[in-house]
Protein backbone atom coordinates (compact mmCIF):
# COMPACT_ATOMS: atom_id res chain seq x y z
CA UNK A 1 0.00 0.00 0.00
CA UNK A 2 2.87 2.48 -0.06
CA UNK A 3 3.79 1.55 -3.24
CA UNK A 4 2.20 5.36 -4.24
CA UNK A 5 4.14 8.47 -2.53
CA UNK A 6 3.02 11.59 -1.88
CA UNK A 7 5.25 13.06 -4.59
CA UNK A 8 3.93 11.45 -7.37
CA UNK A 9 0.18 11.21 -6.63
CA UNK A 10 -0.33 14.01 -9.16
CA UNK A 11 1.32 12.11 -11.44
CA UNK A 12 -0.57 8.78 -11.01
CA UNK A 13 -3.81 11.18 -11.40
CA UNK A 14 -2.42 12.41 -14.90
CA UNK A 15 -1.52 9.35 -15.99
CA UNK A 16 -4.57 7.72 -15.22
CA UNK A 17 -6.83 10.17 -16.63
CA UNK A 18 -5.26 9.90 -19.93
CA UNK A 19 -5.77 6.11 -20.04
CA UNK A 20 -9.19 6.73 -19.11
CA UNK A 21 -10.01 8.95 -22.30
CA UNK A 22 -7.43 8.89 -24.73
CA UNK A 23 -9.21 5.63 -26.01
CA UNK A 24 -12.34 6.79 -27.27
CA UNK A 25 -10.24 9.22 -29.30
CA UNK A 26 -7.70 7.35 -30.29
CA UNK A 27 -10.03 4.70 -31.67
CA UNK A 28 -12.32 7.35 -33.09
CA UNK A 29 -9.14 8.68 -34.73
CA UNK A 30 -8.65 4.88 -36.32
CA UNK A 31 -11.55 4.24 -37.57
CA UNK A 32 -12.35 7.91 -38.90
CA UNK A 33 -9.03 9.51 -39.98
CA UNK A 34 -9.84 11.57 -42.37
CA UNK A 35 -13.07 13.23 -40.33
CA UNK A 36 -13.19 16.71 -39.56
CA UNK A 37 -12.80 17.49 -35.60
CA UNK A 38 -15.54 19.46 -34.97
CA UNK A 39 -17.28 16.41 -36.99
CA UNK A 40 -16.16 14.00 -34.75
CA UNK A 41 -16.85 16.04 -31.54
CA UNK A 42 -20.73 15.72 -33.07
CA UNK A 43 -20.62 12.46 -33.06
CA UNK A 44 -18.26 11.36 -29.64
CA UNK A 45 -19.80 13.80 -27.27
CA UNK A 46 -22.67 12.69 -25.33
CA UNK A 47 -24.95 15.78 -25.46
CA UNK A 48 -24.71 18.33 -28.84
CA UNK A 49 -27.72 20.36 -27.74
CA UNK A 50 -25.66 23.00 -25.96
CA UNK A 51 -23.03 23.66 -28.84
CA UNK A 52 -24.60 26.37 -30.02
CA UNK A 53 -24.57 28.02 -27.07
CA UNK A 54 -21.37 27.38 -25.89
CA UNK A 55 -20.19 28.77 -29.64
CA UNK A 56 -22.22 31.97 -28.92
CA UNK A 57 -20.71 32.88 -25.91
CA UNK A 58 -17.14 32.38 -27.12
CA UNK A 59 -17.85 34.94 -29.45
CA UNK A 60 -19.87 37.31 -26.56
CA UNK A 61 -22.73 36.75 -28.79
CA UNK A 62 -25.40 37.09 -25.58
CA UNK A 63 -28.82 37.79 -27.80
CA UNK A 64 -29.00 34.61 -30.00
CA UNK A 65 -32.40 34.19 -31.64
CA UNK A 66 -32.83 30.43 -32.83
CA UNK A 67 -36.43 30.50 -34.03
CA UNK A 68 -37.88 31.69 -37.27
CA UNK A 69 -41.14 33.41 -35.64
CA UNK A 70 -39.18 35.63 -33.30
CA UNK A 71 -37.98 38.76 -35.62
CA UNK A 72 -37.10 40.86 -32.47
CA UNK A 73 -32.98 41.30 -31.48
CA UNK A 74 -33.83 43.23 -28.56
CA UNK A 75 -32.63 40.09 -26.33
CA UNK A 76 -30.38 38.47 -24.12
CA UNK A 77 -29.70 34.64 -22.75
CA UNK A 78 -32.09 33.84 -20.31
CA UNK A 79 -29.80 30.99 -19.56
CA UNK A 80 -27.26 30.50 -16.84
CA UNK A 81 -24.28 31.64 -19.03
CA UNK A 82 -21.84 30.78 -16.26
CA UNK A 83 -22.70 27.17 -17.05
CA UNK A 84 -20.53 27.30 -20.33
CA UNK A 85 -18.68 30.43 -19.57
CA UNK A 86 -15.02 27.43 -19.09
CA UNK A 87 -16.36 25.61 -21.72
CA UNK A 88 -16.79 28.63 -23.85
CA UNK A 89 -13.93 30.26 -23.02
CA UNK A 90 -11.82 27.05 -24.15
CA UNK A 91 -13.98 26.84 -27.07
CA UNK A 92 -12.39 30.20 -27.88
CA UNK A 93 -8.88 29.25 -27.94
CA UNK A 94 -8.53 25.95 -28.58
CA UNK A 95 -11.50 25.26 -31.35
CA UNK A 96 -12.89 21.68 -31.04
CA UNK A 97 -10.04 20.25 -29.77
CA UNK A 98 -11.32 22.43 -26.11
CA UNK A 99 -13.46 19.73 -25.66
CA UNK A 100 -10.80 16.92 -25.34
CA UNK A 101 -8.84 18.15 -23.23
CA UNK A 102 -12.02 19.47 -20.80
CA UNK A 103 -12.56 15.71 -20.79
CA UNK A 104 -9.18 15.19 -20.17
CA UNK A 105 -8.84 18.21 -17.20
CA UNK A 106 -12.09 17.39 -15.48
CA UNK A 107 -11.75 13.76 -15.18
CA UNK A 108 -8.28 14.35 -13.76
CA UNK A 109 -10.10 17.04 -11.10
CA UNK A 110 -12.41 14.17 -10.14
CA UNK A 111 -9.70 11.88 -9.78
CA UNK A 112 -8.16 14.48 -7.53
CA UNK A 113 -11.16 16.26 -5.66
CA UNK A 114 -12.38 12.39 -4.58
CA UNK A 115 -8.51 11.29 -3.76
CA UNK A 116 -7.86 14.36 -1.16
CA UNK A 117 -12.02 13.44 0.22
CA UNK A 118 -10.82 9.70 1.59
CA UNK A 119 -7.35 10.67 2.31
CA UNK A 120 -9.47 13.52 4.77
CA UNK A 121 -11.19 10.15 5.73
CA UNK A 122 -7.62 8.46 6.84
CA UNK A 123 -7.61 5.78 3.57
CA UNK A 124 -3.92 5.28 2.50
CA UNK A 125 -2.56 6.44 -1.19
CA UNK A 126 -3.57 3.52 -3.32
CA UNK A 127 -6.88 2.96 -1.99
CA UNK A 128 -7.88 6.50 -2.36
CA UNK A 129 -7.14 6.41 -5.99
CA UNK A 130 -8.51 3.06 -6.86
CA UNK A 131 -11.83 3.98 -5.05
CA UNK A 132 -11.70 7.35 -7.01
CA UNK A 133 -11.58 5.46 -10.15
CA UNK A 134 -14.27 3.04 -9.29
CA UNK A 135 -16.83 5.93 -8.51
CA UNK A 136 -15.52 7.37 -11.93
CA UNK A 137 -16.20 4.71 -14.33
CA UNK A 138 -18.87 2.71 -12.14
CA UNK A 139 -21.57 4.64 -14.25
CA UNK A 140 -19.94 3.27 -17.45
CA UNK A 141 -19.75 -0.09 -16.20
CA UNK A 142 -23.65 -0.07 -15.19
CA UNK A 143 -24.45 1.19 -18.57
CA UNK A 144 -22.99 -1.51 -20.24
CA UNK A 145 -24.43 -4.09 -17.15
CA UNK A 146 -27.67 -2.96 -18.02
CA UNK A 147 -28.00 -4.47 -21.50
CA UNK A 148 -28.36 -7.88 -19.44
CA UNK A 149 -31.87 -6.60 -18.18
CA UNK A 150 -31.71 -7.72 -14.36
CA UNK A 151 -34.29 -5.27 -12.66
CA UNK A 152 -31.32 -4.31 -9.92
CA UNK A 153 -28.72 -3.55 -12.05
CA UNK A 154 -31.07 -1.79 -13.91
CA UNK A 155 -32.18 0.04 -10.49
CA UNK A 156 -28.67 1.15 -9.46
CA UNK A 157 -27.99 2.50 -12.69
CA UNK A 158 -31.23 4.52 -12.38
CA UNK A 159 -30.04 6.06 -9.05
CA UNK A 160 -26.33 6.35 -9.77
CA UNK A 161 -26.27 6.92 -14.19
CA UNK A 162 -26.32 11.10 -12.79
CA UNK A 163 -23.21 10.70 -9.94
CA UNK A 164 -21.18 11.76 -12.74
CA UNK A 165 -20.32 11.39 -16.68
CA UNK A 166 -18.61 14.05 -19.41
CA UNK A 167 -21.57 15.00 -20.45
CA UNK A 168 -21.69 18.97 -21.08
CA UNK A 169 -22.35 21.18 -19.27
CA UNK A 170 -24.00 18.50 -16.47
CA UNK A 171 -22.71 16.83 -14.81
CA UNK A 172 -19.52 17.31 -16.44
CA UNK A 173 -19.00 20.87 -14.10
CA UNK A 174 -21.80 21.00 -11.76
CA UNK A 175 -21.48 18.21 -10.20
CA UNK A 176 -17.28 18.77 -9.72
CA UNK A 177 -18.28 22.11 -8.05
CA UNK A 178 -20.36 20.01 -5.58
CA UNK A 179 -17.64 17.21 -4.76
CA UNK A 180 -15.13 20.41 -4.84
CA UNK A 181 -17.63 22.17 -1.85
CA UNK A 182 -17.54 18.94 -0.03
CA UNK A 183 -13.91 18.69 -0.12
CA UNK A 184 -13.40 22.34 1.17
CA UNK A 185 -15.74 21.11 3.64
CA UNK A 186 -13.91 18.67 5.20
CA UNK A 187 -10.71 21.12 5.57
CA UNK A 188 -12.37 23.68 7.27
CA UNK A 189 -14.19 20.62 9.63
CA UNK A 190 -10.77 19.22 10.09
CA UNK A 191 -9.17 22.44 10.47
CA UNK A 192 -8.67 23.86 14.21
CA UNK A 193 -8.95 27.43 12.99
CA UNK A 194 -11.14 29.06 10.60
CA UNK A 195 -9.46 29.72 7.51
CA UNK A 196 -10.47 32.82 5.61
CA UNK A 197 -9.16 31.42 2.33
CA UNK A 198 -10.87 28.47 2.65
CA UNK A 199 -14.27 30.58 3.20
CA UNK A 200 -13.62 32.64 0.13
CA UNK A 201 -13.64 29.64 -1.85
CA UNK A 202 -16.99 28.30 -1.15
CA UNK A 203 -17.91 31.43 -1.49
CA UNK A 204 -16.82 31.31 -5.22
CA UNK A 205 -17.71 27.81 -5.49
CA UNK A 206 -21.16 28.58 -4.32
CA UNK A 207 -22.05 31.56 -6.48
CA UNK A 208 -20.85 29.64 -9.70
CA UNK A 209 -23.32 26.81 -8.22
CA UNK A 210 -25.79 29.15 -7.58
CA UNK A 211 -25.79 30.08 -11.44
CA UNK A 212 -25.13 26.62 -13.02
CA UNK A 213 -27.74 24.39 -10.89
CA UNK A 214 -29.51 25.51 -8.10
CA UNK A 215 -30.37 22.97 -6.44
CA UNK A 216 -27.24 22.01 -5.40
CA UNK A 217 -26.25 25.55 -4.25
CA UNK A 218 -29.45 25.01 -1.93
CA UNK A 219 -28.19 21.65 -0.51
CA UNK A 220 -24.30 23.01 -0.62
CA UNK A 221 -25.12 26.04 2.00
CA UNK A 222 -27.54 24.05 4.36
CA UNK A 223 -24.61 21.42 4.67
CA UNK A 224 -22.84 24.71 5.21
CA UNK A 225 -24.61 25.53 7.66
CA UNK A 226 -25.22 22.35 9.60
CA UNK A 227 -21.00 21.70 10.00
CA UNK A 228 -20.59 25.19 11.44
CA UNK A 229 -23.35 25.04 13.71
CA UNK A 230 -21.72 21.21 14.61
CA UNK A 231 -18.49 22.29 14.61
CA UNK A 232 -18.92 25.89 16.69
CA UNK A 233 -21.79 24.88 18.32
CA UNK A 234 -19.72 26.27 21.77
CA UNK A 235 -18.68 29.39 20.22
CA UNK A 236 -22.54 30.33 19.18
């Protein structure tokens, strides 16, 4: 079990989250050589409904009209544009290929966010990765489980299909925002004194929440709320 140091957990991370999506591209680069990127993004990505969107707000395009019976420009998004403002602003720079390497990034923040959460919770270096990796692709392995049709396979990949996937822009980013809150929140339980920093960044965290999905910006401050009153219940 000590096999992993602390020096090059960063690097096991990387190097993991490369063999964890460089195949679907590599193979889709096989089989379809001579296809276009943004082509192939099309067809690899799991939801293409938001491309448009994210393409607007690279270009600070903010009053998009997309139906034929609305002649009016006198409008702006009435969509959280936070949701795809990292997506977009990748978009920007790096063209099709953003989307690669946001698979790429986020899967290696997952890998991280859920390492540093169970070694809070006193699990050594190896297990905290391999556990990290199971919660990563169990939601691939139940989709595939599920072709077999048994009624509770098909159950737990009805409850846990959501925990987390690439899809854009959810879960791909809202959900790392929550596991990021909850991992904030165990420093500042486990810390002795209140760190300022540490407050700042929920505070970030929770506003882009707040703007990307609700509902978990609801749930993220009552948790909040509940671990300070635990925690300083003698102070208040």
């Amino acid at each position: 079990m000590k096999l992993i140091s602390l020096k090059n957990n960063e690097f096991v991370i990387i190097s993991i989250s490369f063999f964890l999506i460089l195949p679907k591209w590599l193979m889709s680069y096989y089989y379809f050589a001579g296809e276009d990127i943004s082509f192939r993004i099309i067809n690899e990505i799991q939801d293409i409904y938001y491309l448009p969107l994210i393409q607007n707000i690279s270009d600070l395009f903010l009053s998009p009209i997309y139906s034929n019976n609305i002649e009016s420009k006198q409008f702006i998004f009435s969509f959280p544009v936070l949701n795809f403002a990292i997506l977009s602003i990748f978009y920007k720079f790096l063209g099709s290929f953003s989307f690669i390497f946001l698979e790429f990034l986020f899967t290696f923040l997952f890998l991280l966010i859920f390492f540093k959460i169970f070694k809070h919770l006193k699990f050594e270096n190896l297990i905290s990765i391999l556990i990290s990796v199971i919660l990563f692709t169990s939601p691939i392995i139940l989709h595939y489980l599920d072709f077999f049709d048994y009624e509770f396979i098909t159950l737990i990949k009805m409850n846990f299909e959501t925990f987390y996937s690439l899809r854009y822009p959810r879960p791909i980013m809202t959900n790392l925002l929550l596991f990021g809150f909850f991992l904030i929140l165990l420093n500042i339980y486990y810390n002795e004194h209140l760190d300022s920093k540490l407050f700042l960044l929920l505070g970030t965290i929770s506003g882009l929440t707040l703007h990307s999905f609700y509902f978990f910006f609801i749930f993220q401050n009552f948790l909040l709320f509940l671990i300070i009153v635990f925690k300083y219940k003698k102070n208040i």
